[in-house]
C-alpha atoms as a PDB file:
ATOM      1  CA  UNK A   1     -31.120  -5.440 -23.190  1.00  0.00           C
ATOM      2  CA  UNK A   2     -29.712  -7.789 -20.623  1.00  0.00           C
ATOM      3  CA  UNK A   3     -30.048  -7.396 -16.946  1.00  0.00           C
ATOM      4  CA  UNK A   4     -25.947  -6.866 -16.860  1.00  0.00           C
ATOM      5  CA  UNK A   5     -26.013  -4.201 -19.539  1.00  0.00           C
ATOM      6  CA  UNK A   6     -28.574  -2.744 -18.087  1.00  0.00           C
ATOM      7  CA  UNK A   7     -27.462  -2.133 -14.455  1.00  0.00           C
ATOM      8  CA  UNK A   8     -23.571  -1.511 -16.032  1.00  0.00           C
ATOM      9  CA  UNK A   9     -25.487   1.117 -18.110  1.00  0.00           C
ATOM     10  CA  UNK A  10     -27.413   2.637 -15.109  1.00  0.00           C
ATOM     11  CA  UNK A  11     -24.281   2.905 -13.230  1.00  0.00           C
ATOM     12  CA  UNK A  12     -22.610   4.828 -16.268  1.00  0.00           C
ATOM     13  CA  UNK A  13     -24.902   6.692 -15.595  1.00  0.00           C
ATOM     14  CA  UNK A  14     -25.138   7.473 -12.090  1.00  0.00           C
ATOM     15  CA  UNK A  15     -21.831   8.065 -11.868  1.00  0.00           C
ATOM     16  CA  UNK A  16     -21.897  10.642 -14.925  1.00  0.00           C
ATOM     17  CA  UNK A  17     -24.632  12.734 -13.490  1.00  0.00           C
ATOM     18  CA  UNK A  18     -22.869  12.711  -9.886  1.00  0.00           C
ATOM     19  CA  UNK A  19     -19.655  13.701 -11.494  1.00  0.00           C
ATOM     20  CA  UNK A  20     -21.687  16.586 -13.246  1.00  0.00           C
ATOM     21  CA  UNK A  21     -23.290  17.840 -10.091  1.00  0.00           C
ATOM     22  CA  UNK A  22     -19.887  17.411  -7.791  1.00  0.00           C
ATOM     23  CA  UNK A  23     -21.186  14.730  -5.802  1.00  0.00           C
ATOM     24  CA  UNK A  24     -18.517  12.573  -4.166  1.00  0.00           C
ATOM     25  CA  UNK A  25     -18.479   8.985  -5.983  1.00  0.00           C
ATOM     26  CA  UNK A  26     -16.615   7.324  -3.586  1.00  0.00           C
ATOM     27  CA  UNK A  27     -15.473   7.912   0.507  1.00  0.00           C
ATOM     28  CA  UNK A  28     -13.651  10.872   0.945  1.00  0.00           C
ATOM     29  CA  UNK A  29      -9.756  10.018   0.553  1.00  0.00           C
ATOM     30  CA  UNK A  30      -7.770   8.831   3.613  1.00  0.00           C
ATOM     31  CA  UNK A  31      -5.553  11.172   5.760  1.00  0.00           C
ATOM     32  CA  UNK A  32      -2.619   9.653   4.381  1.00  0.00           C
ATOM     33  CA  UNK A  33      -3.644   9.958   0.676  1.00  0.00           C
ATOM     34  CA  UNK A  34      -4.554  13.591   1.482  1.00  0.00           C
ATOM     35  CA  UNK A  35      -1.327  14.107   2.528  1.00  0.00           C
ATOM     36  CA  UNK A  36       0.793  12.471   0.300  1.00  0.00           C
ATOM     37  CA  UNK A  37      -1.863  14.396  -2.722  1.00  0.00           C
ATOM     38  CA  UNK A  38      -0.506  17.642  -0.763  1.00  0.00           C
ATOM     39  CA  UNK A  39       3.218  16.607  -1.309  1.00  0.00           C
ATOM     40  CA  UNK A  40       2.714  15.859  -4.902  1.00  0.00           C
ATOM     41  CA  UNK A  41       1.256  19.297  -5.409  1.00  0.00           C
ATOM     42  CA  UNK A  42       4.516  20.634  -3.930  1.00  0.00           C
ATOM     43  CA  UNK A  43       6.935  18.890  -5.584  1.00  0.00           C
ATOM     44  CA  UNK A  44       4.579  19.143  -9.312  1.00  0.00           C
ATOM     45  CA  UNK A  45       4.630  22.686  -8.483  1.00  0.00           C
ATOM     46  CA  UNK A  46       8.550  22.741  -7.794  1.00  0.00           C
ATOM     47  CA  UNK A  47       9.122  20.681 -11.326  1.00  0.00           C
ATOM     48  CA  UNK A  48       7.152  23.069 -13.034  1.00  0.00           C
ATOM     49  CA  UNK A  49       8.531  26.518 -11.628  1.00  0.00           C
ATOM     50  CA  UNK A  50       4.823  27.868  -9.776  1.00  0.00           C
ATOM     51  CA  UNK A  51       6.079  28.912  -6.615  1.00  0.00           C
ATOM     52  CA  UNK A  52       2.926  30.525  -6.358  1.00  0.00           C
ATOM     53  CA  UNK A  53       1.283  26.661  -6.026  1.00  0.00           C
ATOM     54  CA  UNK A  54       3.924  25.573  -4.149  1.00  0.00           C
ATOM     55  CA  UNK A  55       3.686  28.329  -1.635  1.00  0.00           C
ATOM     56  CA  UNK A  56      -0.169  27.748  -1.118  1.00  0.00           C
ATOM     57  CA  UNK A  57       0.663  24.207   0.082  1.00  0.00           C
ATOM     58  CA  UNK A  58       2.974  25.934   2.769  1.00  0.00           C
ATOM     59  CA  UNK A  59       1.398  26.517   6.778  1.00  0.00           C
ATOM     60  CA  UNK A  60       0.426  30.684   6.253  1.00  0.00           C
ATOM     61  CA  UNK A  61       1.746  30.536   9.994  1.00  0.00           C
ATOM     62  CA  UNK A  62       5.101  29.721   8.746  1.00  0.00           C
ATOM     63  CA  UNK A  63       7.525  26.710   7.460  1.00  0.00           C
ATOM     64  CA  UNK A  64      10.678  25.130   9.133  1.00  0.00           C
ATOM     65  CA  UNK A  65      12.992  23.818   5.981  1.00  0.00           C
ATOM     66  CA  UNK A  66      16.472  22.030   6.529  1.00  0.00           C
ATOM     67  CA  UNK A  67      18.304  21.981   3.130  1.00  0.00           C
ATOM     68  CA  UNK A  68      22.445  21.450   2.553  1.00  0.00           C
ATOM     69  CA  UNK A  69      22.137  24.527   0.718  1.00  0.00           C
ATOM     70  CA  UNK A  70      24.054  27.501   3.288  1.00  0.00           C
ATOM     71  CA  UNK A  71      22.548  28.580   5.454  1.00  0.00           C
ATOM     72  CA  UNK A  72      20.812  25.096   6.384  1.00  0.00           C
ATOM     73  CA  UNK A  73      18.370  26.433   8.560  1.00  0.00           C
ATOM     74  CA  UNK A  74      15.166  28.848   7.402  1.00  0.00           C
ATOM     75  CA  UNK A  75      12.347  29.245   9.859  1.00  0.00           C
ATOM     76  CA  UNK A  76       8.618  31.379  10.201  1.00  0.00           C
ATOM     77  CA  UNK A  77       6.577  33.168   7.510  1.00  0.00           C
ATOM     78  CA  UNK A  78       9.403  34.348   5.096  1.00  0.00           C
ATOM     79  CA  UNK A  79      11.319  31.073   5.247  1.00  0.00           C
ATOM     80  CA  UNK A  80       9.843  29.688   2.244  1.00  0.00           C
ATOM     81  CA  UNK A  81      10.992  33.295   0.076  1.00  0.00           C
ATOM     82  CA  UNK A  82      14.225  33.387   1.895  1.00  0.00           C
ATOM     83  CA  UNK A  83      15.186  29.658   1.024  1.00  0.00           C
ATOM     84  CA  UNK A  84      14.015  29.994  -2.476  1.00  0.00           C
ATOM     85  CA  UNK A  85      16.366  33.096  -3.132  1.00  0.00           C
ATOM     86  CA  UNK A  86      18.894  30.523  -1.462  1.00  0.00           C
ATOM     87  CA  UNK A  87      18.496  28.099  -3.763  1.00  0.00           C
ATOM     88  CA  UNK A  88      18.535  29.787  -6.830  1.00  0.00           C
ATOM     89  CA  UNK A  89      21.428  31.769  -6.152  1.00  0.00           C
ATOM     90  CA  UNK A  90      22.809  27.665  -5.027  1.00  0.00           C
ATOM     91  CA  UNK A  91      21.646  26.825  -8.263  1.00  0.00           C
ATOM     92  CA  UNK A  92      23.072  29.517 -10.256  1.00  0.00           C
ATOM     93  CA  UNK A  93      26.766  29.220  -8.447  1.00  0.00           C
ATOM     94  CA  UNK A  94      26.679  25.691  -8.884  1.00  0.00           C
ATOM     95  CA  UNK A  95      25.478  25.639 -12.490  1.00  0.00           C
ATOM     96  CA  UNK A  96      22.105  23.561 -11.721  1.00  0.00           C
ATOM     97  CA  UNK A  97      20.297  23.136 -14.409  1.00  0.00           C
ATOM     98  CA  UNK A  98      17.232  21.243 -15.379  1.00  0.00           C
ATOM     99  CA  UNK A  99      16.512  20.115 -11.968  1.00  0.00           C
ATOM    100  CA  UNK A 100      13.458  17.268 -11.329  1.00  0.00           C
ATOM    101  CA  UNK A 101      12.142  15.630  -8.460  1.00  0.00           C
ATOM    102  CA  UNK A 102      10.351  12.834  -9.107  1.00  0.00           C
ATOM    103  CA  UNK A 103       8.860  11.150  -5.261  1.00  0.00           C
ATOM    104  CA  UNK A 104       9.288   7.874  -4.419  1.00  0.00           C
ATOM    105  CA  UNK A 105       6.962   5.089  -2.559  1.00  0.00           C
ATOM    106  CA  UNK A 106       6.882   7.146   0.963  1.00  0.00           C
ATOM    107  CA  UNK A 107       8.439   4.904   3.763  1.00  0.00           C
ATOM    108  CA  UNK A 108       7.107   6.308   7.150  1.00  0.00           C
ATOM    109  CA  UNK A 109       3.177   7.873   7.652  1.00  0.00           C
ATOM    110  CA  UNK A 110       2.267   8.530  10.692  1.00  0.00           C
ATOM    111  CA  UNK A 111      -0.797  10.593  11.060  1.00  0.00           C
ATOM    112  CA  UNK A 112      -1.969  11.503  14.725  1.00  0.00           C
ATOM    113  CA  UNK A 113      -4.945  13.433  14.500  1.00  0.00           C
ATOM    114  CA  UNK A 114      -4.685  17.018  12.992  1.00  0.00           C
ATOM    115  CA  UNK A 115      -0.361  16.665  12.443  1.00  0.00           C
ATOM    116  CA  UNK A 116       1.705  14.345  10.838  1.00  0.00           C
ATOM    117  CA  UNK A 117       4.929  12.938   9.565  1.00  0.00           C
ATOM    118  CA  UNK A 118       6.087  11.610   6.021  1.00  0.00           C
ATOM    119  CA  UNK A 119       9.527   9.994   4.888  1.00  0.00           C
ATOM    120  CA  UNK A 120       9.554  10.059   0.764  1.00  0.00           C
ATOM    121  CA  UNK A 121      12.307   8.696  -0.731  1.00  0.00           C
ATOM    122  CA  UNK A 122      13.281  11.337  -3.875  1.00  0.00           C
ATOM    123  CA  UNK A 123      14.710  10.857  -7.124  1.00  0.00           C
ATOM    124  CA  UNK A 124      16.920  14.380  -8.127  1.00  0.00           C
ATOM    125  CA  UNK A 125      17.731  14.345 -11.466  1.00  0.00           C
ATOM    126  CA  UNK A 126      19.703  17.553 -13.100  1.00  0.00           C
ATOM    127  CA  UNK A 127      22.448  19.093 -15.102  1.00  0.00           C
ATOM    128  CA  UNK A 128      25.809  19.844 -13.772  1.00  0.00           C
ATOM    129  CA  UNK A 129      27.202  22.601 -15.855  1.00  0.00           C
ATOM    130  CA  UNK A 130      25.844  20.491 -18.648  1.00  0.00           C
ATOM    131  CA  UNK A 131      26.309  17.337 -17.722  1.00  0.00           C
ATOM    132  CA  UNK A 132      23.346  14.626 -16.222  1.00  0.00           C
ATOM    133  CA  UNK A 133      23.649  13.954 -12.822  1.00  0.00           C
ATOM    134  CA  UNK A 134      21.183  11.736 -10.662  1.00  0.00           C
ATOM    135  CA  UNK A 135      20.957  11.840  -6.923  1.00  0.00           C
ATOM    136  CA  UNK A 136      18.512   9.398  -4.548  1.00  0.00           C
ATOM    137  CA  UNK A 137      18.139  11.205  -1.451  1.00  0.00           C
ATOM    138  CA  UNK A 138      15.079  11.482   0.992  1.00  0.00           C
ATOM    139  CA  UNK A 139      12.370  13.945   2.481  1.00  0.00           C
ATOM    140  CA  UNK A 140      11.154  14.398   5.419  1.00  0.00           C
ATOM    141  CA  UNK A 141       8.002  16.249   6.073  1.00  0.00           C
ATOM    142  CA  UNK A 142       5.734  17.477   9.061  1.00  0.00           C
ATOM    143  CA  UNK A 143       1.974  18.127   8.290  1.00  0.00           C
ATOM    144  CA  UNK A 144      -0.809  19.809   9.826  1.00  0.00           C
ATOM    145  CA  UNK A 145      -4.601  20.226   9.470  1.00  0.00           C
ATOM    146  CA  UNK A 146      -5.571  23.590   9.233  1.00  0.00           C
ATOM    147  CA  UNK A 147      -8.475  24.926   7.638  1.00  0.00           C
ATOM    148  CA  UNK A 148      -9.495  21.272   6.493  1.00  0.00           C
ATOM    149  CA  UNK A 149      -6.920  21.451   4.607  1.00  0.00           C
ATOM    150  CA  UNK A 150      -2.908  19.550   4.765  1.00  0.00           C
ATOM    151  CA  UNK A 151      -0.622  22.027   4.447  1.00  0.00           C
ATOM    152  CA  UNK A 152       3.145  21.667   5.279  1.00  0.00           C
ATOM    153  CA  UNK A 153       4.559  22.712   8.482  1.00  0.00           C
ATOM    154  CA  UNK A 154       8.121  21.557   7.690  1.00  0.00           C
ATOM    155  CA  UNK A 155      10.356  19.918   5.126  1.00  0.00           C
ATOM    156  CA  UNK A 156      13.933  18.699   5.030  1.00  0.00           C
ATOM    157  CA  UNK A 157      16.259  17.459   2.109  1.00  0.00           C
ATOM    158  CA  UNK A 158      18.051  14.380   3.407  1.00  0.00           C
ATOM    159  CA  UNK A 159      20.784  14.236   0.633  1.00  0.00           C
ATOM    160  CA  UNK A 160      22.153  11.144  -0.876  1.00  0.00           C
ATOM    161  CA  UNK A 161      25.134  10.330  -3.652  1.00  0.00           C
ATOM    162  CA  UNK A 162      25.412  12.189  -6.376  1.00  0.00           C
ATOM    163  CA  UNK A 163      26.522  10.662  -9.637  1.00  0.00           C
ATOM    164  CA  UNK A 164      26.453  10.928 -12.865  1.00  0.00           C
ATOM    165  CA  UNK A 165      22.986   9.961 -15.000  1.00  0.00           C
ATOM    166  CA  UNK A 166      22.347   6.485 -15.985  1.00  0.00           C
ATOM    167  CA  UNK A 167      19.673   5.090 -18.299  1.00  0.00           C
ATOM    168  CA  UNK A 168      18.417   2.647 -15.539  1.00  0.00           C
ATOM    169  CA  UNK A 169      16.452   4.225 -12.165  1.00  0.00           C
END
């Protein structure tokens, strides 16, 4: 066995028996990838209908959300509930349908010590009362540290044009 298969070998290795006992490979992630990890959660968790999961990556304490959906404004610990009743019922008046948010390459993160701030571009993609519709708008959302872990303090949906689907994105 050559030296190079060898040490490639040992490393398999290594990194198979530290993956079996949970130790950490690598440095912990950054701030900023733990945050952005925590925004992916919510918006997986939105595409996929688990409230549940996207509730858990909520601030217990409370949540400030800005949305163009009436009344605009939802605040403290049963603003997530409230706005989601809001939504659906947005949804369902509208005729929303097969709603997906797919994030963008985030462009603002600003992390000052236990709180921070994120701009995400979004791509919305839906039905209109059957018909494909496509909308780039943005995000805006405020973090904190709590518990080790990011949770979100605040979110707003910065709408853009809607129009109808194309192939190209």
């Amino acid at each position: 066995m050559s030296t190079r298969n060898f040490y490639a070998l040992l490393s398999a290795l290594l990194i198979s028996v530290s993956l079996t006992l949970g130790v950490p490979v690598a440095a912990a992630a950054t701030p900023e990838a733990q945050v952005l990890a925590r925004i992916q959660l919510a918006t997986d968790s939105m595409n996929k209908g688990d409230m549940k999961t996207f509730a858990s990556t909520l601030s217990p304490g409370g949540v400030t959300i800005i949305d163009e959906i009436a009344p605009h404004l939802w605040a403290g610990a049963d603003a997530f509930d409230t706005w989601l009743k809001a939504y659906g019922a947005w949804q369902q008046a509208e005729g929303i349908t097969d709603s997906v948010y797919k994030m963008g390459k985030p462009t603002r993160v600003r992390i000052n010590g236990d709180r921070g701030y994120v701009a995400v571009p979004f791509f919305y993609t839906f039905k209109h009362k059957g018909v494909a519709m496509q909308e780039m708008a943005h995000m805006v959302f405020v973090v904190q540290k709590e518990n080790s872990a990011w949770l979100l303090k605040a979110f707003t949906w910065g709408a853009g044009t809607t129009k109808p689907a194309t192939s190209a994105k």
